[in-house]
N, C-alpha and C. Protein backbone atom coordinates (compact mmCIF):
# COMPACT_ATOMS: atom_id res chain seq x y z
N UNK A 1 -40.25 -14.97 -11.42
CA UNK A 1 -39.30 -15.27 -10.37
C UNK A 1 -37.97 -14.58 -10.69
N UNK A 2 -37.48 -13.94 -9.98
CA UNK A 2 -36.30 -13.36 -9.79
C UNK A 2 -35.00 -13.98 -9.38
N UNK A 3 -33.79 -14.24 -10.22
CA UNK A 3 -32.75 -14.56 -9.94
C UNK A 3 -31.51 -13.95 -9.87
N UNK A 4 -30.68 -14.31 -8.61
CA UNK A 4 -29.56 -13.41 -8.35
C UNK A 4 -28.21 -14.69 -8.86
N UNK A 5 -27.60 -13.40 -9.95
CA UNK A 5 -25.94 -14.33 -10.14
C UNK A 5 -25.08 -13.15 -9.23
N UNK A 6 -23.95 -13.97 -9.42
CA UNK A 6 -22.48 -13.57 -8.86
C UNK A 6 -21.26 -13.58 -9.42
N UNK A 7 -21.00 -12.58 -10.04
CA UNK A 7 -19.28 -12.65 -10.80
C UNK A 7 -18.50 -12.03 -10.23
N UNK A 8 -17.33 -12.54 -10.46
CA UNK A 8 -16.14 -11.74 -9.61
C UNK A 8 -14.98 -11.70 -10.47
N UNK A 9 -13.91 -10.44 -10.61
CA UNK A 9 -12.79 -10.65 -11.20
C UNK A 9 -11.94 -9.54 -10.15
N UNK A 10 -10.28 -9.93 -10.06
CA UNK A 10 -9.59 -9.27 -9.17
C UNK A 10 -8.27 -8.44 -10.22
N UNK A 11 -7.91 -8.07 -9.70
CA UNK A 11 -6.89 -6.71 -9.81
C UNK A 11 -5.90 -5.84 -8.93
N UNK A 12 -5.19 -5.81 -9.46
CA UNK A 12 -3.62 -5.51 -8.89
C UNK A 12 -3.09 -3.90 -8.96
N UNK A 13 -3.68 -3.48 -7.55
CA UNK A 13 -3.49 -1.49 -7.68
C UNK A 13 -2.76 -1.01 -6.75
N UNK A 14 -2.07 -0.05 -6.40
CA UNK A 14 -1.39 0.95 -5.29
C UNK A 14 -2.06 2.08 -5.23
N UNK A 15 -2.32 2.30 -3.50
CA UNK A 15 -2.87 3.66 -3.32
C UNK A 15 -1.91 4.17 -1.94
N UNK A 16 -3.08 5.10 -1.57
CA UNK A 16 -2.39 5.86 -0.11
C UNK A 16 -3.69 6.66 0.32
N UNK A 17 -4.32 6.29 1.58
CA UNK A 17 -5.05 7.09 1.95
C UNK A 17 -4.38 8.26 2.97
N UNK A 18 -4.38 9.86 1.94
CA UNK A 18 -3.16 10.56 2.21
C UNK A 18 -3.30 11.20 3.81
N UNK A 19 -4.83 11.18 4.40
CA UNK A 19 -4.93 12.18 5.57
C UNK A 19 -5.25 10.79 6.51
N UNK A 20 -5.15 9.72 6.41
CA UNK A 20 -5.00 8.52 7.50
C UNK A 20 -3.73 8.49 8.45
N UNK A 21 -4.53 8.19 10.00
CA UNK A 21 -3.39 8.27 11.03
C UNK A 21 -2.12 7.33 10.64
N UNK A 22 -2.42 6.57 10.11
CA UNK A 22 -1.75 5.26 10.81
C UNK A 22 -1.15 5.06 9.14
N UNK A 23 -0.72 3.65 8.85
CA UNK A 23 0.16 3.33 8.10
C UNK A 23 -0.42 3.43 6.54
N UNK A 24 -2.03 3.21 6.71
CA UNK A 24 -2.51 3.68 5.26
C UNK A 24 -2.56 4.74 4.30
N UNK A 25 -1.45 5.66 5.17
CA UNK A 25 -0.91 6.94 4.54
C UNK A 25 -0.11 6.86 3.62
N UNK A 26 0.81 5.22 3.69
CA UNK A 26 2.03 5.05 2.88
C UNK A 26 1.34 4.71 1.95
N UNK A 27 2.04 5.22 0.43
CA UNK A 27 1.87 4.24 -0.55
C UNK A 27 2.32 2.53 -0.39
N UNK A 28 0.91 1.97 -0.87
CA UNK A 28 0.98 0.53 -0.45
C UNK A 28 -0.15 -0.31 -1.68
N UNK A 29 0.16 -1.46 -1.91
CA UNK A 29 -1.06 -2.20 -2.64
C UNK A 29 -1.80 -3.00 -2.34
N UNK A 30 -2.33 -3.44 -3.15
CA UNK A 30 -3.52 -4.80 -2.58
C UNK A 30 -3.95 -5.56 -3.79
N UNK A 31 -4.34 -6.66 -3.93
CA UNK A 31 -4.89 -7.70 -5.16
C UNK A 31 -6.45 -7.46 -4.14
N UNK A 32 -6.93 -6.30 -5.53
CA UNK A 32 -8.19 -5.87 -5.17
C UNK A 32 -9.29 -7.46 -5.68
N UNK A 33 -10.52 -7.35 -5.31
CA UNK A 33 -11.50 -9.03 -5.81
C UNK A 33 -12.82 -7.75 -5.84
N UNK A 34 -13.44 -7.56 -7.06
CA UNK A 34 -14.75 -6.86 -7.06
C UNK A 34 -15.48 -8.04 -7.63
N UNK A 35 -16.80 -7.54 -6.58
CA UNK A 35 -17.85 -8.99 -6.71
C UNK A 35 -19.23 -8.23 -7.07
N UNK A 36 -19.86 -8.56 -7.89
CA UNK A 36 -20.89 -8.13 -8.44
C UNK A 36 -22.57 -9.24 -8.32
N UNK A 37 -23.10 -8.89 -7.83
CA UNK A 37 -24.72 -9.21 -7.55
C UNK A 37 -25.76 -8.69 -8.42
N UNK A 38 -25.99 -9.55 -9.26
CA UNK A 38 -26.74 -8.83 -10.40
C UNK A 38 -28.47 -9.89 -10.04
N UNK A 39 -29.38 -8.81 -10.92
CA UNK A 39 -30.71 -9.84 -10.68
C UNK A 39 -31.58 -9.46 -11.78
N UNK A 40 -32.32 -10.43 -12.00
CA UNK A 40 -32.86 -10.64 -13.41
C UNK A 40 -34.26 -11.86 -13.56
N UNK A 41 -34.66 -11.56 -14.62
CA UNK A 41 -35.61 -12.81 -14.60
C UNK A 41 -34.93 -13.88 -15.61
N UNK A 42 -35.16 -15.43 -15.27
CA UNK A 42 -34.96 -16.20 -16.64
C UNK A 42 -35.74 -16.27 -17.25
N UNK A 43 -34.89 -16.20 -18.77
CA UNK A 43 -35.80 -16.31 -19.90
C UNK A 43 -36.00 -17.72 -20.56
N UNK A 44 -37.23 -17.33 -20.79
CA UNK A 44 -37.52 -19.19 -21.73
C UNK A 44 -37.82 -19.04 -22.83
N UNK A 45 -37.23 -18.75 -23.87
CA UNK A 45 -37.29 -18.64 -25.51
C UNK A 45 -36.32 -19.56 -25.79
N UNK A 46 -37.24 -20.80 -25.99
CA UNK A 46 -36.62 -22.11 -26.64
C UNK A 46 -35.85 -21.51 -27.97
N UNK A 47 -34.78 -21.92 -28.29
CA UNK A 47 -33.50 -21.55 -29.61
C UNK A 47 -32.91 -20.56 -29.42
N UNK A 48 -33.29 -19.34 -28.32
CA UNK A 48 -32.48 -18.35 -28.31
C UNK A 48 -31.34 -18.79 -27.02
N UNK A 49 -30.05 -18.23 -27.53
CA UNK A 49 -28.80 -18.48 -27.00
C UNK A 49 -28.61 -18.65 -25.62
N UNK A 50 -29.48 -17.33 -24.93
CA UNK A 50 -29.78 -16.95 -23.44
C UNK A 50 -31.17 -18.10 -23.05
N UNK A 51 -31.28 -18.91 -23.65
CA UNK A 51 -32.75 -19.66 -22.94
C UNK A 51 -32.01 -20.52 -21.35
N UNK A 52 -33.41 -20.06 -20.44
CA UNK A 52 -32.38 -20.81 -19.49
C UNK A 52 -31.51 -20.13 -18.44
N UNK A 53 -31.47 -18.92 -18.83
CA UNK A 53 -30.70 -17.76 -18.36
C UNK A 53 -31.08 -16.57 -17.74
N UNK A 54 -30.47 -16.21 -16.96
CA UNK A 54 -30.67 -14.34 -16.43
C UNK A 54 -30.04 -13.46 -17.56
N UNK A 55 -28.64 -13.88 -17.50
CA UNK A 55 -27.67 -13.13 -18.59
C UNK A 55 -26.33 -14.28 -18.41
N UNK A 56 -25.61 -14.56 -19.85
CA UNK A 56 -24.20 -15.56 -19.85
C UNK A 56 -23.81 -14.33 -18.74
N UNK A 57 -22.83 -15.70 -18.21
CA UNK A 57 -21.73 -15.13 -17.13
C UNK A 57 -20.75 -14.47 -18.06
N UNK A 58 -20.44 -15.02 -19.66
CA UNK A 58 -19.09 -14.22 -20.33
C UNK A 58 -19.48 -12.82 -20.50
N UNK A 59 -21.19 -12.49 -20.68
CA UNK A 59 -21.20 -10.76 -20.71
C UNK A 59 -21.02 -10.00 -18.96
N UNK A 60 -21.26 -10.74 -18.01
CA UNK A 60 -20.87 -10.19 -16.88
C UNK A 60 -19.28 -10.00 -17.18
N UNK A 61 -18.29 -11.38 -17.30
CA UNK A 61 -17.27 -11.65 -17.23
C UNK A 61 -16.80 -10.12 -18.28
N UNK A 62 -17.37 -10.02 -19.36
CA UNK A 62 -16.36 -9.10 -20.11
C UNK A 62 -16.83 -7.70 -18.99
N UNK A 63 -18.16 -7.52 -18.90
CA UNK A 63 -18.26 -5.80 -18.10
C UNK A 63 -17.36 -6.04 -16.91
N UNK A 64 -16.87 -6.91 -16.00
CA UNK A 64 -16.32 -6.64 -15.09
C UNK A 64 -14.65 -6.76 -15.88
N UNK A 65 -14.21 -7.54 -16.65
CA UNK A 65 -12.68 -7.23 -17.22
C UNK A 65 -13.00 -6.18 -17.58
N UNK A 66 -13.86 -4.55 -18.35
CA UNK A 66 -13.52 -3.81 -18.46
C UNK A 66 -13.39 -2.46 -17.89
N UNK A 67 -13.79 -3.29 -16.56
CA UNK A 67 -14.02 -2.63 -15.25
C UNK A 67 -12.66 -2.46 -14.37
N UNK A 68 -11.99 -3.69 -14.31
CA UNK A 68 -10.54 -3.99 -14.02
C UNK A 68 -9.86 -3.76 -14.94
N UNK A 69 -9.51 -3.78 -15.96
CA UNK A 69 -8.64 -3.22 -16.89
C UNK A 69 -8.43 -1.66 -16.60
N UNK A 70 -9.00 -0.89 -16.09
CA UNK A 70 -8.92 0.52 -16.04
C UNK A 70 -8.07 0.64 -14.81
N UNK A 71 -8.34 -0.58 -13.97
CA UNK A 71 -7.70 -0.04 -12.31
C UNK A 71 -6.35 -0.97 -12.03
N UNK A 72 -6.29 -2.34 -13.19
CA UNK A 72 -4.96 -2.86 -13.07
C UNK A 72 -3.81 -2.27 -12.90
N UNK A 73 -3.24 -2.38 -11.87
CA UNK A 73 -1.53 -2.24 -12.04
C UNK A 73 -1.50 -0.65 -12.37
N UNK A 74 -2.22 0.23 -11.82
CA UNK A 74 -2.68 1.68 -11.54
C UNK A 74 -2.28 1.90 -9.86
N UNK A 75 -2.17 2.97 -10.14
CA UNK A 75 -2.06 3.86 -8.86
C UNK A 75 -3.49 4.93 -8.67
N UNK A 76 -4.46 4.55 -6.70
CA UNK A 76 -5.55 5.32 -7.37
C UNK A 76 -5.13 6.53 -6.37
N UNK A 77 -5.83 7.55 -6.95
CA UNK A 77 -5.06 8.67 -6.33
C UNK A 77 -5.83 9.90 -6.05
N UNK A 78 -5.80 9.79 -4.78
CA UNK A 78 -6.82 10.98 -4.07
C UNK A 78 -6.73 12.33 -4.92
N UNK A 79 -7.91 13.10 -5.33
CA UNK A 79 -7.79 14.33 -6.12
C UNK A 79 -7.11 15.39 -5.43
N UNK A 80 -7.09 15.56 -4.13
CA UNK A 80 -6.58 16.36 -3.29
C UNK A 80 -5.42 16.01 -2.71
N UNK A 81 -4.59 14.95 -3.20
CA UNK A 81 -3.07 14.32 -3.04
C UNK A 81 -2.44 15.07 -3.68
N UNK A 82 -1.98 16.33 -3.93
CA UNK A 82 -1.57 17.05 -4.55
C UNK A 82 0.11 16.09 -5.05
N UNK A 83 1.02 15.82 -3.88
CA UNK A 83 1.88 15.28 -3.62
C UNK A 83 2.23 13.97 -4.33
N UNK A 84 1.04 12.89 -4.52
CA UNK A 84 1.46 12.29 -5.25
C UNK A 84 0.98 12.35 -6.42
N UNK A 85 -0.22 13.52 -6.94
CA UNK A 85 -0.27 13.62 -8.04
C UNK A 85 1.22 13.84 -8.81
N UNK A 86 1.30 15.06 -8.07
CA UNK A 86 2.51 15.64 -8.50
C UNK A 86 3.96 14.41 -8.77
N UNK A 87 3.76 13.46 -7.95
CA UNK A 87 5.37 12.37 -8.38
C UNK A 87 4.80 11.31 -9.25
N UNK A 88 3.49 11.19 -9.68
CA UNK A 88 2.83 10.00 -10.45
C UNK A 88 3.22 10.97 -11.96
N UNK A 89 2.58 11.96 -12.17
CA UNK A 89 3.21 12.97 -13.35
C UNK A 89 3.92 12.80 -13.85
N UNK A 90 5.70 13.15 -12.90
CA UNK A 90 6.76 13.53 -13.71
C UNK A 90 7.01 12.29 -14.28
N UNK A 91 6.52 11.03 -13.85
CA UNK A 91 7.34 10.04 -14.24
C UNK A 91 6.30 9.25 -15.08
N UNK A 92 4.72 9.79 -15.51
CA UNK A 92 3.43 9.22 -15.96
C UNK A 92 3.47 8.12 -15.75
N UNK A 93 3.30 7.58 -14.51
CA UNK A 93 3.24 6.31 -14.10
C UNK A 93 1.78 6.15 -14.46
N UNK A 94 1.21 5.25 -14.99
CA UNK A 94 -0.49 5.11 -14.67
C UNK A 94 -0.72 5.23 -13.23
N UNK A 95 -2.18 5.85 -13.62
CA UNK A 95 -2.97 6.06 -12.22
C UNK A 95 -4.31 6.72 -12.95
N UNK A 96 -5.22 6.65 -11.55
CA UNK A 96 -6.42 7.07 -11.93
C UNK A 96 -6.96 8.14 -10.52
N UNK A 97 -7.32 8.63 -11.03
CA UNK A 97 -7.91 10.35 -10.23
C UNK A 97 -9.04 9.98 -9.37
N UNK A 98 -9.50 9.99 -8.23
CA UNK A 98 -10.52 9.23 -7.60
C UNK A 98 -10.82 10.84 -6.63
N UNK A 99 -12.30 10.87 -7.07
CA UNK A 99 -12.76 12.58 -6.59
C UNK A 99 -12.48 12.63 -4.67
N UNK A 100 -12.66 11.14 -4.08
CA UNK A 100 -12.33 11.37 -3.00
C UNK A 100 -11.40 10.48 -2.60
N UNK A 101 -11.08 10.24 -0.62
CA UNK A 101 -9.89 8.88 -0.96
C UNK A 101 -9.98 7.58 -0.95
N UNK A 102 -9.11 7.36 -1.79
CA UNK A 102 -9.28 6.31 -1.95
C UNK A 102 -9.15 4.70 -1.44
N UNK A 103 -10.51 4.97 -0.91
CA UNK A 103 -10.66 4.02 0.02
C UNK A 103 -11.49 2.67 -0.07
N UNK A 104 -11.88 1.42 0.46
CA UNK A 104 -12.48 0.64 -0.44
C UNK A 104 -13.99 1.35 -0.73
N UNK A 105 -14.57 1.61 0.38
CA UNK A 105 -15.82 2.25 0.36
C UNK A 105 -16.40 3.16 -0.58
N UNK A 106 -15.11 4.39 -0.88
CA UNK A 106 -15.69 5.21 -2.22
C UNK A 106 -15.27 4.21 -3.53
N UNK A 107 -14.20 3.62 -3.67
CA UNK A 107 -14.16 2.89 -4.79
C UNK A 107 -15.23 1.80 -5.36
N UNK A 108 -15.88 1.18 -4.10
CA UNK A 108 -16.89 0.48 -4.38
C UNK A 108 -17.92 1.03 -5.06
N UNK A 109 -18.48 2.36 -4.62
CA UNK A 109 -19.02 2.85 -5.34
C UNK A 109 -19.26 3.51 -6.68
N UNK A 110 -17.49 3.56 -6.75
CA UNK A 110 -17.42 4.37 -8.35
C UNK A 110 -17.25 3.11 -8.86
N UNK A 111 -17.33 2.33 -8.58
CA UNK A 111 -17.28 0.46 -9.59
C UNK A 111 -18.88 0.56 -9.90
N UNK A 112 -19.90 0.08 -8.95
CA UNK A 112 -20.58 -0.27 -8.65
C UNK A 112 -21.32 0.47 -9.80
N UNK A 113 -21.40 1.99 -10.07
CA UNK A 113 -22.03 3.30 -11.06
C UNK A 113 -21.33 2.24 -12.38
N UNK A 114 -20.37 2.63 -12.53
CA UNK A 114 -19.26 2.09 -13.72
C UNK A 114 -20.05 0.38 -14.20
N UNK A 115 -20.49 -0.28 -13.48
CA UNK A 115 -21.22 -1.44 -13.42
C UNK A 115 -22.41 -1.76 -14.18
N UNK A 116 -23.21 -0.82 -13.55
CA UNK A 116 -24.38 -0.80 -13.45
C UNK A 116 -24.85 -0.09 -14.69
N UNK A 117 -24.06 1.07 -15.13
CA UNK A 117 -24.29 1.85 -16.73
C UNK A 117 -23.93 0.59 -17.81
N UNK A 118 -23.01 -0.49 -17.87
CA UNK A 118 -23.04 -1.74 -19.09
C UNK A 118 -23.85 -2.56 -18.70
N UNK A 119 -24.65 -2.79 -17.86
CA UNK A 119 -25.59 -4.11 -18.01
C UNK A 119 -26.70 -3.95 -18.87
N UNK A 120 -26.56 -5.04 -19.45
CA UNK A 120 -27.72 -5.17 -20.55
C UNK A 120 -29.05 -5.08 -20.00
N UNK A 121 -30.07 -4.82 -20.97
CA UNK A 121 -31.22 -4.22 -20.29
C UNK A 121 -32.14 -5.64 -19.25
N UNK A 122 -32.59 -5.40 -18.98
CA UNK A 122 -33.46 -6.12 -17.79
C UNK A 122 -32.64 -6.87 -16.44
N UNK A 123 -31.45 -6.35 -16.41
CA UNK A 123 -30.41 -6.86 -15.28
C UNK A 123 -30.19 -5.59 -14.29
N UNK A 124 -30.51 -6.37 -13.21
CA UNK A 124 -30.18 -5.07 -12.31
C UNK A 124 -28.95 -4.96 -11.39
N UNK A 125 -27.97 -4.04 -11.23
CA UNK A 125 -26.93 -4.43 -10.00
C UNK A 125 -27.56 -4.64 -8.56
N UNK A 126 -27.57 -5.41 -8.00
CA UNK A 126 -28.31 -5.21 -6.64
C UNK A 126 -27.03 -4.99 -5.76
N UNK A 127 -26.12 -5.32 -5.71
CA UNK A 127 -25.05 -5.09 -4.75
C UNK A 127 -23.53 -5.30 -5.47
N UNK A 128 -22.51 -4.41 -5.05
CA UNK A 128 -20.88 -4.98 -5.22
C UNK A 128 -20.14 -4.76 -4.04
N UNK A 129 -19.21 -5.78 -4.32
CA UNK A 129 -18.83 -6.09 -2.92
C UNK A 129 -16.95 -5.76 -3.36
N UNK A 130 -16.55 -4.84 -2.84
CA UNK A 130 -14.89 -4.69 -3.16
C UNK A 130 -13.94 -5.18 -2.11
N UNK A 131 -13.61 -6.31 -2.26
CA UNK A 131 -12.47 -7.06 -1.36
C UNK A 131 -11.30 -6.42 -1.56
N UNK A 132 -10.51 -5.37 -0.32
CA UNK A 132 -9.20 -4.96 -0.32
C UNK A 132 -8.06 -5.78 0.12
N UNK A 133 -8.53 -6.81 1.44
CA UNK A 133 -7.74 -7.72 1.63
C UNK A 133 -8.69 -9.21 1.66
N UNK A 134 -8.21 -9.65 2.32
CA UNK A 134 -8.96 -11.34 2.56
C UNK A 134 -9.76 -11.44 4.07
N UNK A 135 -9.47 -9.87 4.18
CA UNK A 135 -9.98 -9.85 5.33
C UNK A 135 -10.96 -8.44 5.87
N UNK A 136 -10.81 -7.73 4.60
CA UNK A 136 -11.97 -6.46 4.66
C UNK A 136 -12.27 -6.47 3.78
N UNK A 137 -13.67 -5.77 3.19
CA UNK A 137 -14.15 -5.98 2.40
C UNK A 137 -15.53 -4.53 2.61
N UNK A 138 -15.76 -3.68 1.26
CA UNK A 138 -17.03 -2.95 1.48
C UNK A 138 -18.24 -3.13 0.37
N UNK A 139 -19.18 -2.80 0.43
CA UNK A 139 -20.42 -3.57 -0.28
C UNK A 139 -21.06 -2.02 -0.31
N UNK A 140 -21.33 -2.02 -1.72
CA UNK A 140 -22.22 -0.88 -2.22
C UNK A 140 -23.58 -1.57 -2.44
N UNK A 141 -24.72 -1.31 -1.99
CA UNK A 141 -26.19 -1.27 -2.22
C UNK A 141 -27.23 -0.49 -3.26
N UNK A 142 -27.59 -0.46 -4.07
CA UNK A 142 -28.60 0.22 -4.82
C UNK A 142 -29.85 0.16 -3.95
């Protein structure tokens, strides 16, 4: 039998989606929430730590803090933003280089990869879900 958990941890970033009509051009932030759908079988090895379990939530809990730790309180920044590459530079503000823009949809996905390479063996990502506001939200699928 197959079981699905759910962890979530949030994070605090500024972006700019630079070729958007409208106001998501400005640099602006969000208290990002990445939610992770993992699936697994439980194991029943009476004395071992995991009996009872898919996987502890603290090894989800640490792969997703080291998942957010990279994008905290960062600026993410379109590769082809020449512009704000260029003003994040002079002043090395953190930020992180995102091959396209950065939007929830591609970010979900470069989480979701980033995710899915630390899970311990027999856990699978089945879905992540990247909350930009409280009110959008995009979901990467395997």
């Amino acid at each position: 039998m197959t079981v699905f958990l759910d962890r979530w941890v949030e994070f605090d970033a500024g972006h700019r989606v630079p070729d958007h009509a409208s106001k998501c051009r400005h640099p602006h932030g969000h208290r990002y929430r990445l939610e992770v759908y993992v699936t697994g079988v439980v194991k029943h090895d009476r004395g071992d730590a995991e009996d009872g379990m898919v996987c502890d939530f603290g090894i989800l809990g640490g792969i997703l803090d080291q998942i957010a730790i990279r994008y905290d309180h960062t600026f993410l920044v379109a590769e082809h933003d020449k512009t704000m590459r260029d003003f994040l530079a002079q002043e090395a503000f953190r930020h992180v280089v995102i091959g396209g823009p950065p939007t929830a949809e591609v970010l979900v996905e470069r989480m979701a990869v980033e995710v899915a390479d630390l899970l311990p063996d027999g856990i699978t990502l089945s879905c992540a879900k990247l909350w930009e506001t409280p009110k959008c939200q995009a979901t990467f699928s395997f």
